[in-house]
Protein backbone atom coordinates (compact mmCIF):
# COMPACT_ATOMS: atom_id res chain seq x y z
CA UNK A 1 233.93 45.30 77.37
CA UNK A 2 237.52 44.35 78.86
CA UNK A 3 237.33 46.76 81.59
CA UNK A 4 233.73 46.28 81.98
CA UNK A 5 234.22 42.26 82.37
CA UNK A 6 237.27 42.84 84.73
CA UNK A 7 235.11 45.09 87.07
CA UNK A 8 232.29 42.61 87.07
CA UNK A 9 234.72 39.77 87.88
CA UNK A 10 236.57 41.60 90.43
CA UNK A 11 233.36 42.63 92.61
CA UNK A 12 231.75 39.08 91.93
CA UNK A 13 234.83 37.73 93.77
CA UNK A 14 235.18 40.91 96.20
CA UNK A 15 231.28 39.76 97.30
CA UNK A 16 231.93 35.84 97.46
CA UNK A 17 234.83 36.54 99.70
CA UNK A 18 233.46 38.70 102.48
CA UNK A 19 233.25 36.54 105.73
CA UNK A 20 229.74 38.03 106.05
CA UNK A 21 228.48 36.28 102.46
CA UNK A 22 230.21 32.88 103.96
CA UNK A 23 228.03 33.23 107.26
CA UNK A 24 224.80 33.85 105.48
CA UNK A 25 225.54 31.44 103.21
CA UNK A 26 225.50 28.47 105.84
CA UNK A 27 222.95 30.06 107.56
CA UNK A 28 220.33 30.16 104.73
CA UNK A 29 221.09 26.20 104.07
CA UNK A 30 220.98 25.11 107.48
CA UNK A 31 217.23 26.62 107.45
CA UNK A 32 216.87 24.94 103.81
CA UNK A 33 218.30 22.11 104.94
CA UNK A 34 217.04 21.43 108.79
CA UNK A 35 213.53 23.10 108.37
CA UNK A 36 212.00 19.90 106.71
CA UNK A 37 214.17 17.79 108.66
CA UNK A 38 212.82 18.92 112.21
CA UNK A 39 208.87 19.21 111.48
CA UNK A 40 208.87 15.56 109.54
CA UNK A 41 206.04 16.93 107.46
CA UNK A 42 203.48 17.77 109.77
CA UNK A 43 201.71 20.55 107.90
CA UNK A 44 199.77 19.24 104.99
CA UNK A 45 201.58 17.91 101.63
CA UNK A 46 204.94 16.44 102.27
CA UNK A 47 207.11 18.63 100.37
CA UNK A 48 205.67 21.66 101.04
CA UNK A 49 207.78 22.73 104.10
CA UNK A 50 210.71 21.70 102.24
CA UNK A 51 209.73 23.71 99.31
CA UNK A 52 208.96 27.07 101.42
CA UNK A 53 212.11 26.48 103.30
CA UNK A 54 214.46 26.78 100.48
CA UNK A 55 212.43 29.93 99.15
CA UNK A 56 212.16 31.71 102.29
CA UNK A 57 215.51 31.07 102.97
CA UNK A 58 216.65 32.35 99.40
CA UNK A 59 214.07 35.40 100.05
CA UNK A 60 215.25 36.50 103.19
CA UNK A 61 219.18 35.52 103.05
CA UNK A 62 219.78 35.97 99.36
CA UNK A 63 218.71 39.77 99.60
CA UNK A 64 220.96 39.93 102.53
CA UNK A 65 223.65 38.78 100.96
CA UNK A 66 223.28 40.60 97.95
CA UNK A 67 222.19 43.90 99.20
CA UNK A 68 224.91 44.27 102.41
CA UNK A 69 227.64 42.39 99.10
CA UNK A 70 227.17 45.59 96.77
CA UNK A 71 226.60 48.14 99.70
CA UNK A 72 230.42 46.99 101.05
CA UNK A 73 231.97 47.04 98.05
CA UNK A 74 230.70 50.56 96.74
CA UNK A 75 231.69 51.91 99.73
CA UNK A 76 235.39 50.24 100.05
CA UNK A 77 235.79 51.48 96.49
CA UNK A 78 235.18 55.08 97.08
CA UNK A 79 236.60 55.13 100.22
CA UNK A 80 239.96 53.63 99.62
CA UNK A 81 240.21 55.29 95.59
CA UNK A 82 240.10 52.53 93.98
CA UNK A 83 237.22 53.99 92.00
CA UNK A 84 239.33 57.47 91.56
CA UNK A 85 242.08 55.05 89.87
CA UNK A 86 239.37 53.13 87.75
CA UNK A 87 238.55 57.02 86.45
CA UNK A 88 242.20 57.60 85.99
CA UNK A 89 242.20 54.38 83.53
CA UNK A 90 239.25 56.02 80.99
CA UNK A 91 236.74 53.70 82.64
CA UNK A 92 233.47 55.74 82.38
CA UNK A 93 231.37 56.18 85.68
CA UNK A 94 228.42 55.01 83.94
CA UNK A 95 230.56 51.77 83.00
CA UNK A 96 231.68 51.09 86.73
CA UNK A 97 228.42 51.61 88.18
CA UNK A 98 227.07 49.35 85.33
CA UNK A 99 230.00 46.50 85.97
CA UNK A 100 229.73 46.59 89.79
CA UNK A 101 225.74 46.01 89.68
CA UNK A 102 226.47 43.31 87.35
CA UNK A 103 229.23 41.77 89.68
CA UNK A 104 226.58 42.15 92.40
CA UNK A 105 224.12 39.96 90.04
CA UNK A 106 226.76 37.14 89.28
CA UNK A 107 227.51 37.05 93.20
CA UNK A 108 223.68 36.39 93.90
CA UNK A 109 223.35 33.98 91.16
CA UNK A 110 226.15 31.89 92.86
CA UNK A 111 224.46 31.80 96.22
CA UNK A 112 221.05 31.50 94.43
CA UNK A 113 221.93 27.97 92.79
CA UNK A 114 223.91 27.05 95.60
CA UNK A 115 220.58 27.22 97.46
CA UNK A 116 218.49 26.02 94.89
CA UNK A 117 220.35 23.35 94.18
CA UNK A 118 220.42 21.96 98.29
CA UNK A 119 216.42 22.96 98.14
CA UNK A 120 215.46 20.81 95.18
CA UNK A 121 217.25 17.56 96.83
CA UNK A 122 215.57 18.27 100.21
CA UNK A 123 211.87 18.51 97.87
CA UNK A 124 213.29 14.93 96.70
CA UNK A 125 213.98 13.85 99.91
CA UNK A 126 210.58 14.91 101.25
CA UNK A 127 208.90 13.19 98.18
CA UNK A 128 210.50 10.19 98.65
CA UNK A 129 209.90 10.05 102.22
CA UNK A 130 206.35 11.23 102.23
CA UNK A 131 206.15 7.35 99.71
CA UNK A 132 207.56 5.46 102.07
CA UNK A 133 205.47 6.74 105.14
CA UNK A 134 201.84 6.21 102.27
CA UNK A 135 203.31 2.47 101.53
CA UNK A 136 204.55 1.30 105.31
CA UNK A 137 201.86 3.92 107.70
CA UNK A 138 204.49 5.49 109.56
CA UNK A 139 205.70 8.98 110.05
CA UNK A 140 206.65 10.98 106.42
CA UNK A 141 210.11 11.60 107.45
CA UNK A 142 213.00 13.09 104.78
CA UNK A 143 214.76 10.30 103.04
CA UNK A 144 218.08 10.01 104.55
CA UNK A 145 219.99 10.01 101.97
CA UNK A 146 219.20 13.26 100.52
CA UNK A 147 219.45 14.55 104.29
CA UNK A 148 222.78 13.33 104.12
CA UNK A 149 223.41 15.51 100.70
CA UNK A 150 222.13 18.13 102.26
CA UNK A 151 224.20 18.32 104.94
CA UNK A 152 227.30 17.23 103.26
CA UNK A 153 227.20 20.85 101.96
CA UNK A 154 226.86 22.73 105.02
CA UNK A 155 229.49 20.65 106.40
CA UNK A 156 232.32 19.66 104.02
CA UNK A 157 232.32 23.00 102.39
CA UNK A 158 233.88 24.73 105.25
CA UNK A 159 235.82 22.16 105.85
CA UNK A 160 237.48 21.98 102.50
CA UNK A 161 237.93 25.45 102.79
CA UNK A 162 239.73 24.99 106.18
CA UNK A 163 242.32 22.22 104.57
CA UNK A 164 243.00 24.46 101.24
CA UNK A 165 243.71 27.56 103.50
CA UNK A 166 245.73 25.35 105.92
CA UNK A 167 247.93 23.66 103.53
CA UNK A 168 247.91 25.94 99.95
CA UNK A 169 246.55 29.62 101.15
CA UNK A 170 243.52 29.43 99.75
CA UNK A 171 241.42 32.33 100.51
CA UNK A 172 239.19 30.23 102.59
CA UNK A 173 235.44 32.06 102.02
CA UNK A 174 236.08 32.12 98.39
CA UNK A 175 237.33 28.15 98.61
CA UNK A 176 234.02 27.79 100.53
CA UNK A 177 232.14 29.32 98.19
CA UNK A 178 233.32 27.07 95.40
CA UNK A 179 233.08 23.62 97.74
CA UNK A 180 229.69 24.25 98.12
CA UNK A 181 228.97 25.25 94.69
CA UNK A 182 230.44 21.82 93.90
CA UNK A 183 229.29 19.82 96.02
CA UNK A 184 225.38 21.21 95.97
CA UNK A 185 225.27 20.35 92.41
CA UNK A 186 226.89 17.09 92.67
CA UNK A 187 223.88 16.15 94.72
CA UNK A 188 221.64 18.14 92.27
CA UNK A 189 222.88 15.55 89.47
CA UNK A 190 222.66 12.99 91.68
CA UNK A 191 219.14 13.85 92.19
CA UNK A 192 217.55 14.54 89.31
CA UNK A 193 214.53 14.69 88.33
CA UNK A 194 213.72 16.94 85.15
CA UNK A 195 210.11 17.51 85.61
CA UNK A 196 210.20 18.51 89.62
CA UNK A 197 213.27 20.93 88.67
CA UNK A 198 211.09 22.51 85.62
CA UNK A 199 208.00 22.63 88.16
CA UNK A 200 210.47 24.34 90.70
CA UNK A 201 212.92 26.67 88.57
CA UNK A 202 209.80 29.79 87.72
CA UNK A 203 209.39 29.93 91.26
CA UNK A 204 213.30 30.13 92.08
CA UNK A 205 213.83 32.59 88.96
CA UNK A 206 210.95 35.30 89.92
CA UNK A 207 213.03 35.69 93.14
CA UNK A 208 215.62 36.95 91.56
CA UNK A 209 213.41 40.02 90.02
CA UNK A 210 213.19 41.73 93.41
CA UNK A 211 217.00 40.91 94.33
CA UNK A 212 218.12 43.02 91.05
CA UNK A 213 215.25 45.68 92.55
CA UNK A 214 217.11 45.75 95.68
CA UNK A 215 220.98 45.51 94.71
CA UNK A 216 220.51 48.31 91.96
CA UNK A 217 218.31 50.18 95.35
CA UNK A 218 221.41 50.02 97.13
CA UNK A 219 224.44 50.85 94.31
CA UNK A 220 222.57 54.22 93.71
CA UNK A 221 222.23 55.17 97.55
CA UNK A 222 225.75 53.88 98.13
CA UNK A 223 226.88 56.33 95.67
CA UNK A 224 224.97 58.93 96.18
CA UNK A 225 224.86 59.31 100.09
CA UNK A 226 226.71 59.50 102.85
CA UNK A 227 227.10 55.81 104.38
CA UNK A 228 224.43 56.25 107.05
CA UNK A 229 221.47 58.13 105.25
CA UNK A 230 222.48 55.08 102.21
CA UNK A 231 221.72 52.71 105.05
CA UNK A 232 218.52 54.05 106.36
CA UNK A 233 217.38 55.12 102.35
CA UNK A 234 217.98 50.93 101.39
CA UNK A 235 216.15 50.08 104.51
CA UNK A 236 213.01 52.10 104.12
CA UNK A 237 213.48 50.66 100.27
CA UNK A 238 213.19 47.46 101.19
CA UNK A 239 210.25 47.95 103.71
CA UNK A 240 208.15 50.61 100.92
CA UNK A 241 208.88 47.47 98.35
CA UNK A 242 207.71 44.64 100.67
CA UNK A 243 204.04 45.06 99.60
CA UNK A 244 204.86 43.44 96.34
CA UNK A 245 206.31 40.07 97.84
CA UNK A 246 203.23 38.29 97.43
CA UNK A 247 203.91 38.67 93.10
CA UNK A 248 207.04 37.30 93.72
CA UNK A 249 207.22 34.59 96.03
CA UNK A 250 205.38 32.05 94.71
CA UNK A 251 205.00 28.85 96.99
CA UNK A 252 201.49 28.31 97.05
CA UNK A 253 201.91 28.14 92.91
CA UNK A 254 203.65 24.85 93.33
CA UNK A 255 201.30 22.92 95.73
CA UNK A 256 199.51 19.70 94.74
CA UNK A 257 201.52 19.25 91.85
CA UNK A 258 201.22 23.01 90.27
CA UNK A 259 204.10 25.31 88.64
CA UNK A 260 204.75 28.41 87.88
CA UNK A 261 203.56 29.40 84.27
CA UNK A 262 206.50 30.53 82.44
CA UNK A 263 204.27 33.63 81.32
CA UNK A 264 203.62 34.87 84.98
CA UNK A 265 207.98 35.06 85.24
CA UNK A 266 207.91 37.17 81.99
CA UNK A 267 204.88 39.53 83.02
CA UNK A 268 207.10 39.57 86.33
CA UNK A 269 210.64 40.47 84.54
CA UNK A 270 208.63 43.29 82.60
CA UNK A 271 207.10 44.36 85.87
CA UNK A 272 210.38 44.22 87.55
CA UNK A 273 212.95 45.99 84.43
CA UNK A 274 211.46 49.50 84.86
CA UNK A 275 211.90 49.74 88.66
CA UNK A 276 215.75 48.03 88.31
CA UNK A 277 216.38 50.34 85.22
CA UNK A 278 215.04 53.28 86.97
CA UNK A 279 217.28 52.73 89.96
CA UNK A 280 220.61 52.32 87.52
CA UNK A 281 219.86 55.46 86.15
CA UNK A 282 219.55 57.33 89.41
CA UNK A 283 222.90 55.54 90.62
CA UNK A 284 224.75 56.31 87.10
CA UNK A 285 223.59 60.35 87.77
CA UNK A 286 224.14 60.37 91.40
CA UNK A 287 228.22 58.47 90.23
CA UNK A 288 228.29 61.33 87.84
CA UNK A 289 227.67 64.05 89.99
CA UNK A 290 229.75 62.79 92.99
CA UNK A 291 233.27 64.24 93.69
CA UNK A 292 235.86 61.49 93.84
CA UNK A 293 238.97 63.40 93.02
């Protein structure tokens, strides 16, 4: 469990500190964050293009992030020996394939609330300011405060980054990671409201499902293939799999008031386990069968 835990922790941090992760990071907020901003509501309920903003973004980016994270570091390991010393060390190939998919997971859940968390304040800010515009007539426009939380994240977390590297050597995509982890859930608290968050946390977690699909996709190609037939074999993954997005992204669950019942994310988890499992397997035999020495 040492080894296995060390693994883990060393590709969860591996992931959070590619410049890549950083960049698609800021990128899926700014769309989380801006999206509502820009159309001031003009497509039906007042939330609602705040609410699909955050979950496209986590969609699209997240699986990105989480896919191109575990595709990297596969390929760094076996290319550099790392994983040759790992086998040197009586760590079982089944157990680093295991830990690195995990550290893969833990990397995505990081960006995941990170996300979430800037997405639920912007659904706030859209409720609040879709009451104001009912009570005074005007325009539903996001409540600036929770604008201003929102883009407090994309904003000071790079720069905090930028003063820790400048002055202590902080690794700065790392230190941006954890500003922004901070910082998004400082407005989360800030924000609070237990019954929108329960409304909105099935939808967030049934993304998640497909992620696990994907990143356990790409650990078995990167293992198994040489680095450009893994690329194309992920890629025509991904595009065989996206007939199934409508089970798992779940916006129009949430409109006028609606949520995500809690036993449409378990039927989805036991949808999703065989498919992820299936996929682990293939990338534990492929590890097994590969020549490292």
């Amino acid at each position: 469990m040492r080894r296995w835990f060390a693994i883990a922790k060393a590709t969860t941090l591996e992931i959070l500190s590619e410049p890549l992760s950083l960049l698609l990071l800021l990128s899926a907020l700014t769309l989380a964050v801006l999206a509502p901003a820009l159309h001031y509501h003009q497509f039906g309920e007042s939330t609602r293009m705040a609410r699909e903003a955050g979950l496209s973004a986590l969609f699209t980016f997240g699986t990105v992030f989480a896919v191109a994270g575990i595709f990297r570091s596969f390929r760094r390991e076996l290319e550099t020996g790392t994983a040759q010393m790992a086998m040197a060390h009586s760590v079982s190939r089944g157990v680093f394939f295991f830990a690195k998919f995990s550290g893969a997971l833990a990397a995505y859940a990081v960006f995941a609330v990170i996300l979430a968390n800037v997405s639920f304040v912007m659904v706030c800010g859209a409720a609040v300011g879709g009451e104001i515009a009912r009570r005074s007539g005007d325009i539903a426009r996001l409540w600036a405060p929770a604008l201003a939380a929102g883009l407090a994240v994309v904003v000071l977390a790079p720069a905090v980054a930028a003063a820790l590297n400048r002055f202590w050597r902080v690794r700065f995509v790392l230190s941006a990671f954890a500003a922004a982890f901070s910082i998004s859930s400082a407005g989360m608290a800030w924000f609070m409201d237990f019954p929108l968050a329960a409304r909105l946390s099935g939808a967030w977690l049934v993304l998640a499902f497909p992620a696990a699909f994907h990143i356990a996709a790409a650990s078995a190609f990167a293992v198994g293939m040489r680095q450009s037939f893994a690329v194309a074999a992920t890629a025509l993954t991904m595009t065989l799999s996206s007939c199934a997005v409508g089970n798992y992204y779940l916006a129009d669950f949430l409109s006028k008031g609606g949520a995500v019942p809690w036993m449409y994310v378990a039927e989805a988890l036991l949808a999703s386990l065989p498919a992820v499992a299936a996929f682990v397997v293939l990338g534990v035999h492929l590890f097994e069968r590969r020549d490292i020495a």
